[in-house]
C-alpha atoms as a PDB file:
ATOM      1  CA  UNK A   1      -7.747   6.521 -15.568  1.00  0.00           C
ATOM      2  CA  UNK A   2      -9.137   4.160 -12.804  1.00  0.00           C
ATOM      3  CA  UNK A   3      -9.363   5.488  -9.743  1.00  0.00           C
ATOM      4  CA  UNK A   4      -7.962   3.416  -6.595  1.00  0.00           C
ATOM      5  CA  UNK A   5     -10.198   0.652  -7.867  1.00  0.00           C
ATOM      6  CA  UNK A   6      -7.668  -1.702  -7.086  1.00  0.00           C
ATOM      7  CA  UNK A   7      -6.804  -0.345  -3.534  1.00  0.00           C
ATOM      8  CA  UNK A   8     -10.650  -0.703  -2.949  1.00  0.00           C
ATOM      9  CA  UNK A   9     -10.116  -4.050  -3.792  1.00  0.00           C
ATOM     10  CA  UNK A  10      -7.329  -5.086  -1.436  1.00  0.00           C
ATOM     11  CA  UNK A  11      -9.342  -3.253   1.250  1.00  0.00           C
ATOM     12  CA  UNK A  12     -12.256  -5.565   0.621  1.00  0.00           C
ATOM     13  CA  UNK A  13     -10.213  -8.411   1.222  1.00  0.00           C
ATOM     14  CA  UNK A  14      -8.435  -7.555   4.276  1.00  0.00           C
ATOM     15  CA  UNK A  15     -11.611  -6.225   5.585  1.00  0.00           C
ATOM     16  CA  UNK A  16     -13.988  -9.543   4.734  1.00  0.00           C
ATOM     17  CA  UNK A  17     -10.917 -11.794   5.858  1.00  0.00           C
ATOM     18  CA  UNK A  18     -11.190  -9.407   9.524  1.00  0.00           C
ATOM     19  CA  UNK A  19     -14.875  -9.766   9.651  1.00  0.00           C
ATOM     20  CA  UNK A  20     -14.749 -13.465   9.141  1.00  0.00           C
ATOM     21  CA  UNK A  21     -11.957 -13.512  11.916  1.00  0.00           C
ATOM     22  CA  UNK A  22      -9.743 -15.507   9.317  1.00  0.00           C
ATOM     23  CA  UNK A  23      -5.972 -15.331  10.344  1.00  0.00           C
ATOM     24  CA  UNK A  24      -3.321 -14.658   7.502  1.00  0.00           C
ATOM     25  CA  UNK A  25      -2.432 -18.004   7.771  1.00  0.00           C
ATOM     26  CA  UNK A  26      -5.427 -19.605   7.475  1.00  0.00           C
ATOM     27  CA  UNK A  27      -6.745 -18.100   4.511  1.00  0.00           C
ATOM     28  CA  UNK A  28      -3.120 -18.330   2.911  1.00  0.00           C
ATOM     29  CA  UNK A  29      -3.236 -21.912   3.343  1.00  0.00           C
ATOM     30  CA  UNK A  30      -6.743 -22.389   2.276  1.00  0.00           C
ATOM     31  CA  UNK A  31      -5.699 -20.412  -1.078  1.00  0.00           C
ATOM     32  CA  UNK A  32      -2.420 -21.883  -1.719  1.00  0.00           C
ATOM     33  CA  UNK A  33      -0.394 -18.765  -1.205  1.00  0.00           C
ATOM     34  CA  UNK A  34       2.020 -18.071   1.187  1.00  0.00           C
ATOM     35  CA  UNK A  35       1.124 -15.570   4.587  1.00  0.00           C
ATOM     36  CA  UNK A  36       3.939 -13.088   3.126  1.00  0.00           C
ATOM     37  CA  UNK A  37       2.271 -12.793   0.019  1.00  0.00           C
ATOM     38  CA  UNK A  38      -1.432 -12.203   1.333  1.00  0.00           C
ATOM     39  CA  UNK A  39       0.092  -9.885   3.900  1.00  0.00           C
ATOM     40  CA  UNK A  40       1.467  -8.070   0.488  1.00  0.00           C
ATOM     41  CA  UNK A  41      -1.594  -7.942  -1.242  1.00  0.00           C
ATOM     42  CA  UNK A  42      -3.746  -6.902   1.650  1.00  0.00           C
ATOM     43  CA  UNK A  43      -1.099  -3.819   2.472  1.00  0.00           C
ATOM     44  CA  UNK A  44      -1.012  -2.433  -1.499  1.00  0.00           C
ATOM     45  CA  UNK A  45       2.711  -3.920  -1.861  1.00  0.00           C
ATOM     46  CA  UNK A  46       1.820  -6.307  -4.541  1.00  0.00           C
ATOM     47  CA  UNK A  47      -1.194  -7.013  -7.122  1.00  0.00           C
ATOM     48  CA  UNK A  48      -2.473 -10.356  -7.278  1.00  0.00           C
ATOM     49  CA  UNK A  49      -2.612 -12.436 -10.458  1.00  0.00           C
ATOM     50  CA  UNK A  50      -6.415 -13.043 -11.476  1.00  0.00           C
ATOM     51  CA  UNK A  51      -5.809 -17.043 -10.257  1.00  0.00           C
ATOM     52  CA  UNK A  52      -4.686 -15.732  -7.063  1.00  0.00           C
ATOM     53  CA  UNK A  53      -7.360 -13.060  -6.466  1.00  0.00           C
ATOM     54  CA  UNK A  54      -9.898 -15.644  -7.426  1.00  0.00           C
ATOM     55  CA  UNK A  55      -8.806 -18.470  -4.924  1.00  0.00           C
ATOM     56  CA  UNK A  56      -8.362 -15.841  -2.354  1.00  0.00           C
ATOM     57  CA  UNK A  57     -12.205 -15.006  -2.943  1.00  0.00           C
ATOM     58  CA  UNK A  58     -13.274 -18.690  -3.020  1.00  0.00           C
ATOM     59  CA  UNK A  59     -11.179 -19.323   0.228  1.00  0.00           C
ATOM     60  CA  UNK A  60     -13.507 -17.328   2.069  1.00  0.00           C
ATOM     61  CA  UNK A  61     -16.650 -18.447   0.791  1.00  0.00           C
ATOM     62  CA  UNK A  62     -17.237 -15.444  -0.878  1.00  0.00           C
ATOM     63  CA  UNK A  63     -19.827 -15.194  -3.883  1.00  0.00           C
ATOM     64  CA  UNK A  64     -17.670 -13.466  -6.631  1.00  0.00           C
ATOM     65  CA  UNK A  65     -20.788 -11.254  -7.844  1.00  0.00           C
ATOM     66  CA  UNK A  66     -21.013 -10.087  -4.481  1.00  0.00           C
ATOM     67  CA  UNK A  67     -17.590  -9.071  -3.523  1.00  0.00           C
ATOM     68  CA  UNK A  68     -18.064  -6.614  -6.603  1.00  0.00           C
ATOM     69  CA  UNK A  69     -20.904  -4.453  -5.204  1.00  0.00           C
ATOM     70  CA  UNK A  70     -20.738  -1.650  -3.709  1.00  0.00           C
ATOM     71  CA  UNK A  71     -17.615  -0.249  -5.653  1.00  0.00           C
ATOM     72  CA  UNK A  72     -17.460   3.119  -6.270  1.00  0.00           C
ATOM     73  CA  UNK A  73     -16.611   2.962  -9.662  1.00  0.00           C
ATOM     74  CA  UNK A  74     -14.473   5.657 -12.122  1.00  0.00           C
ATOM     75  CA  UNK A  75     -15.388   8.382 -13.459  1.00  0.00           C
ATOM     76  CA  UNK A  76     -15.005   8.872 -17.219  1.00  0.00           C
ATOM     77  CA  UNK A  77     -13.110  12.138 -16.755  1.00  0.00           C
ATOM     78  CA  UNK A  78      -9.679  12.638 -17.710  1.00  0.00           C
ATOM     79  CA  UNK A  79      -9.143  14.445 -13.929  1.00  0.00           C
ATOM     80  CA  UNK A  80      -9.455  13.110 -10.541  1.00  0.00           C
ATOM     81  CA  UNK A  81      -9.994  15.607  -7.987  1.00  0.00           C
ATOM     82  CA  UNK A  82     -10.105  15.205  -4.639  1.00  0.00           C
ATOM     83  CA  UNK A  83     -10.868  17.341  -1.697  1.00  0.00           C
ATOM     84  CA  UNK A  84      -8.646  16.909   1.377  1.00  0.00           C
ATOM     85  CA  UNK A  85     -11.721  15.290   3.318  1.00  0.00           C
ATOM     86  CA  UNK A  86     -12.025  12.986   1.221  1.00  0.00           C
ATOM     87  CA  UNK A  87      -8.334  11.572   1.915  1.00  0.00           C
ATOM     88  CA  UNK A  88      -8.637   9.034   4.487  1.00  0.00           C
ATOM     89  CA  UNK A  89      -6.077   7.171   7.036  1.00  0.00           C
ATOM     90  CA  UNK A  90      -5.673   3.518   6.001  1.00  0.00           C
ATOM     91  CA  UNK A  91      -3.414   0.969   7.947  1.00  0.00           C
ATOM     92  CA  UNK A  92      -0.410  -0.865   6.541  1.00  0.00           C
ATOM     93  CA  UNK A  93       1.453  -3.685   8.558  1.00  0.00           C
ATOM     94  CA  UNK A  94       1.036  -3.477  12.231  1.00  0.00           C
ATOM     95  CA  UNK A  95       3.487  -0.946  12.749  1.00  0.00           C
ATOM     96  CA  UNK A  96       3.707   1.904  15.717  1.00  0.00           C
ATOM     97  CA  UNK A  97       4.455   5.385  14.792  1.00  0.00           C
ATOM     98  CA  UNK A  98       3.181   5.202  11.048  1.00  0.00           C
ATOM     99  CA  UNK A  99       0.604   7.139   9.607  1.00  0.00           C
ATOM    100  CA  UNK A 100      -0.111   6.497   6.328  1.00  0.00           C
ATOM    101  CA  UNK A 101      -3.274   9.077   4.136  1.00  0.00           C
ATOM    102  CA  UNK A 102      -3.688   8.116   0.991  1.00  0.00           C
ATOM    103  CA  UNK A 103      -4.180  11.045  -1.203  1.00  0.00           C
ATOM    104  CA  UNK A 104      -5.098   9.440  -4.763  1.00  0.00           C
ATOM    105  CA  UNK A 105      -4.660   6.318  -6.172  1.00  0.00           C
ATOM    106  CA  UNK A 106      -5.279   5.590 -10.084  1.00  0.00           C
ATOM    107  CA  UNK A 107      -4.589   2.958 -12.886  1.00  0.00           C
ATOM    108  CA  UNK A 108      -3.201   4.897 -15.960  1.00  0.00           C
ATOM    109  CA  UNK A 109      -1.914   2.252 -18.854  1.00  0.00           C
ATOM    110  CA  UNK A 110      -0.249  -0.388 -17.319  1.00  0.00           C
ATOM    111  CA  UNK A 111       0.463   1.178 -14.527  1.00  0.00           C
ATOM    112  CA  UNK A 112      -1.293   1.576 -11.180  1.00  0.00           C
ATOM    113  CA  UNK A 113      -0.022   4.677  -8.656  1.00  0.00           C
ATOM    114  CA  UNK A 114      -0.944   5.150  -5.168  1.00  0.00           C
ATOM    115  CA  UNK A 115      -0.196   8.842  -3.916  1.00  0.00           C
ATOM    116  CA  UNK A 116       0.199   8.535   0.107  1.00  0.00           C
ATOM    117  CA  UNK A 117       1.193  11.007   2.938  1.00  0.00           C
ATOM    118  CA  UNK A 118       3.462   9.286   5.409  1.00  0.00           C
ATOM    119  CA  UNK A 119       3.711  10.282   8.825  1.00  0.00           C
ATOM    120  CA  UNK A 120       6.724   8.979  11.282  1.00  0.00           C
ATOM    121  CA  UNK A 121       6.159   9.692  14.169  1.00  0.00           C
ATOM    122  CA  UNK A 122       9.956  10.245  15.985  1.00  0.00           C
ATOM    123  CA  UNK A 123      11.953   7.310  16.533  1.00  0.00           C
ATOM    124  CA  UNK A 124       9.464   5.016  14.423  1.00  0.00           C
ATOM    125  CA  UNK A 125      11.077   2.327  12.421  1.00  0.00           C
ATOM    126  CA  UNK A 126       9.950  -1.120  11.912  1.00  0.00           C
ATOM    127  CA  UNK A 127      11.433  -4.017  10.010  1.00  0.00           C
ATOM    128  CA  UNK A 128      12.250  -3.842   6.308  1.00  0.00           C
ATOM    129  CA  UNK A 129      10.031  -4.539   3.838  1.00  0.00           C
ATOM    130  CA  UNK A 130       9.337  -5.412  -0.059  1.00  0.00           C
ATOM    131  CA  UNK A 131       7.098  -3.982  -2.189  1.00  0.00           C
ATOM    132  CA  UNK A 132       6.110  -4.912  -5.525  1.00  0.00           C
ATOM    133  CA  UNK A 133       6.810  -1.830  -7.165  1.00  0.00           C
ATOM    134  CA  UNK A 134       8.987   1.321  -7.685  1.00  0.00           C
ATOM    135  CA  UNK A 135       8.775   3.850  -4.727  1.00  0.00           C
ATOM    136  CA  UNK A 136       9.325   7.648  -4.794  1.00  0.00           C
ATOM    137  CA  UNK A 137       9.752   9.382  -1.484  1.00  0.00           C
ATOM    138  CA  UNK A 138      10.445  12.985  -0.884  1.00  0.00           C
ATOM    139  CA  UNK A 139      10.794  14.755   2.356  1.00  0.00           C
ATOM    140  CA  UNK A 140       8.573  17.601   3.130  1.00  0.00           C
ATOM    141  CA  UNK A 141       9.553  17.609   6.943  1.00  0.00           C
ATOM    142  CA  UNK A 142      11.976  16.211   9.406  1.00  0.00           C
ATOM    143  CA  UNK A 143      14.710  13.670   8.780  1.00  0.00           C
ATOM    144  CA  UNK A 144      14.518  10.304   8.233  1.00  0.00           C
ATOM    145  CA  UNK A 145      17.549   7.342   7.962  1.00  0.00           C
ATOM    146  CA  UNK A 146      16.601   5.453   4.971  1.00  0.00           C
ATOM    147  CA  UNK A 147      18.098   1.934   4.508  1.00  0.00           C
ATOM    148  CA  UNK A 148      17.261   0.391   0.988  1.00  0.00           C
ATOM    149  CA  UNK A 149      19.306  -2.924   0.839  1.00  0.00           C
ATOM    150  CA  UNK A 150      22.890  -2.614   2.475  1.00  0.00           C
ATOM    151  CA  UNK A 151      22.505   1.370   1.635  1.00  0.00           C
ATOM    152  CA  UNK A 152      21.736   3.998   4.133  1.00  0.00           C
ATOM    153  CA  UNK A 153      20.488   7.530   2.996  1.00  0.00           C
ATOM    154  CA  UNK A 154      20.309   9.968   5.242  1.00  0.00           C
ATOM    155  CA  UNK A 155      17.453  12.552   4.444  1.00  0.00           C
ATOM    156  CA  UNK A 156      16.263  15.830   5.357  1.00  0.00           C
ATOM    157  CA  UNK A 157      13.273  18.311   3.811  1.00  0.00           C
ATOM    158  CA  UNK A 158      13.567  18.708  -0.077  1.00  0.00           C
ATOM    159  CA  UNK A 159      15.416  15.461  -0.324  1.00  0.00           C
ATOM    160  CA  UNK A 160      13.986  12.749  -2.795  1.00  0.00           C
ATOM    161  CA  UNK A 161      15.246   8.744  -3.399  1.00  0.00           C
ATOM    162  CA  UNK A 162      13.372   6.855  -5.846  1.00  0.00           C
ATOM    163  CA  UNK A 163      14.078   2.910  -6.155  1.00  0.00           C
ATOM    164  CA  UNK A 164      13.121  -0.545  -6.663  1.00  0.00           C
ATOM    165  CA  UNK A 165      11.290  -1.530  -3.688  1.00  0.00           C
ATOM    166  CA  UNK A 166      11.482  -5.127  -4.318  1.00  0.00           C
ATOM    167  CA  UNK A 167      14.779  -4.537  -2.186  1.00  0.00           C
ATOM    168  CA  UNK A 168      13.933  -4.855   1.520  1.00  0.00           C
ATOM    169  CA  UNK A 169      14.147  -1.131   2.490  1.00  0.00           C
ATOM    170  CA  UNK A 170      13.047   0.845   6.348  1.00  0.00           C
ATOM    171  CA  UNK A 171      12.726   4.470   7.078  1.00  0.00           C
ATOM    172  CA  UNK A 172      13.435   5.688  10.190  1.00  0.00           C
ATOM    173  CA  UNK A 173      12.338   9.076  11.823  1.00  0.00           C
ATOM    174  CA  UNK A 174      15.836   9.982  13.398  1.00  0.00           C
ATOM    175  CA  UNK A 175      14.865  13.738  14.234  1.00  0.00           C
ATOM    176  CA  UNK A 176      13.010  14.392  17.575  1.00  0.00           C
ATOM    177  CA  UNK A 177       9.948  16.089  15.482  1.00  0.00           C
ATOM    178  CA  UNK A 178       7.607  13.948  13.627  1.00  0.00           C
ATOM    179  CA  UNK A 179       8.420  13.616   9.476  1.00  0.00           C
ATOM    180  CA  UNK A 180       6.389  14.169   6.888  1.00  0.00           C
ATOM    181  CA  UNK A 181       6.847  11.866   3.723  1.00  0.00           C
ATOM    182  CA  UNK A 182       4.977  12.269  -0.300  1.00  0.00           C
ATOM    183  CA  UNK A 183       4.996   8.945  -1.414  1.00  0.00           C
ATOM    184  CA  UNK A 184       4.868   7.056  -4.692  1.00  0.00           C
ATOM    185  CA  UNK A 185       4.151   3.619  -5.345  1.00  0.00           C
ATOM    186  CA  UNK A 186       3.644   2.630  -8.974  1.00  0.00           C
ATOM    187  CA  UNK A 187       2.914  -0.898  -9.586  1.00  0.00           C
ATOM    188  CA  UNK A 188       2.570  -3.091 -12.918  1.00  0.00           C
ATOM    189  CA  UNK A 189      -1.253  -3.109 -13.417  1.00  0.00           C
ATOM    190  CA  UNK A 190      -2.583  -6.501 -13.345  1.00  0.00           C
ATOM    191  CA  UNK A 191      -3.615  -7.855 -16.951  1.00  0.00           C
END
């Protein structure tokens, strides 16, 4: 198991491309990708392919040995533990009224999960979105209004939906507390 190695990666990225005050569009243009598909791969929704991650890095004039430093790097272990501090905040698209933790993140076979604690804040929404992978969600507080594709699923604490979130899908905190969301993204790893 690799831990969040990839999501370290990602963050890299959007953090370099931030630093260098590149737009999305810029360095999508400079790369040859389009701004919807960087915006993907700097948010965890997709995984680059190796030509893509590599033009991304030579678009910003990065030295490829030296975007790999500083990586914490896995552990040889067959556990990953992690104490709660150690959890951080991260920031998905600009979006108001989403909190997003991610709790663990790990490669296992050919797969890559991302563990993540989703707060909505009441009434948040935002527009739909794709992701590159299957999603699991399951309610531990509060009610949301899911809409996966033409579907609408209305759900309360204990409920679960799992689904392929290549189909533009939107929560939407319809209670008047905040709601609490365990999520699960598992992604094809990259080869």
């Amino acid at each position: 198991m690799k831990e969040d190695i990839i999501v370290q990666i990602m963050a890299k990225l959007k953090d370099i491309r931030k630093e260098k005050n590149i737009t999305l569009q810029e360095l999508a243009e400079a790369a040859g990708v389009t701004k919807g598909m960087l915006s993907q791969v700097e948010n965890n929704r997709t995984i680059p392919s190796l030509t893509v991650f590599l033009s991304i890095i030579k678009s910003m004039h990065i030295d490829i040995n030296d975007f790999f430093t500083d990586f914490n790097t896995p552990q040889s272990s067959k556990v990953i533990f992690k104490k709660a501090v150690q959890c951080k905040p991260f920031e998905k698209e600009n979006t108001v009224g989403f909190h997003y933790k991610r709790i663990m993140s790990s490669t296992i076979d050919a797969y890559h999960v991302d563990f993540v604690l989703l707060t909505l804040m009441p009434n948040a929404q935002r527009a739909s979105v794709q992701t590159d992978a299957f999603e699991f969600k399951y309610i531990l507080k509060g009610k949301v209004e899911y809409t996966i594709g033409a579907e609408v699923f209305l759900m309360e604490a204990g409920d679960s939906i799992f689904f392929d979130a290549t189909e533009p899908h939107n929560p939407k905190n319809v209670g008047e507390t905040e709601a609490q969301l365990l999520v699960l993204y598992i992604f094809n790893a990259p080869k």
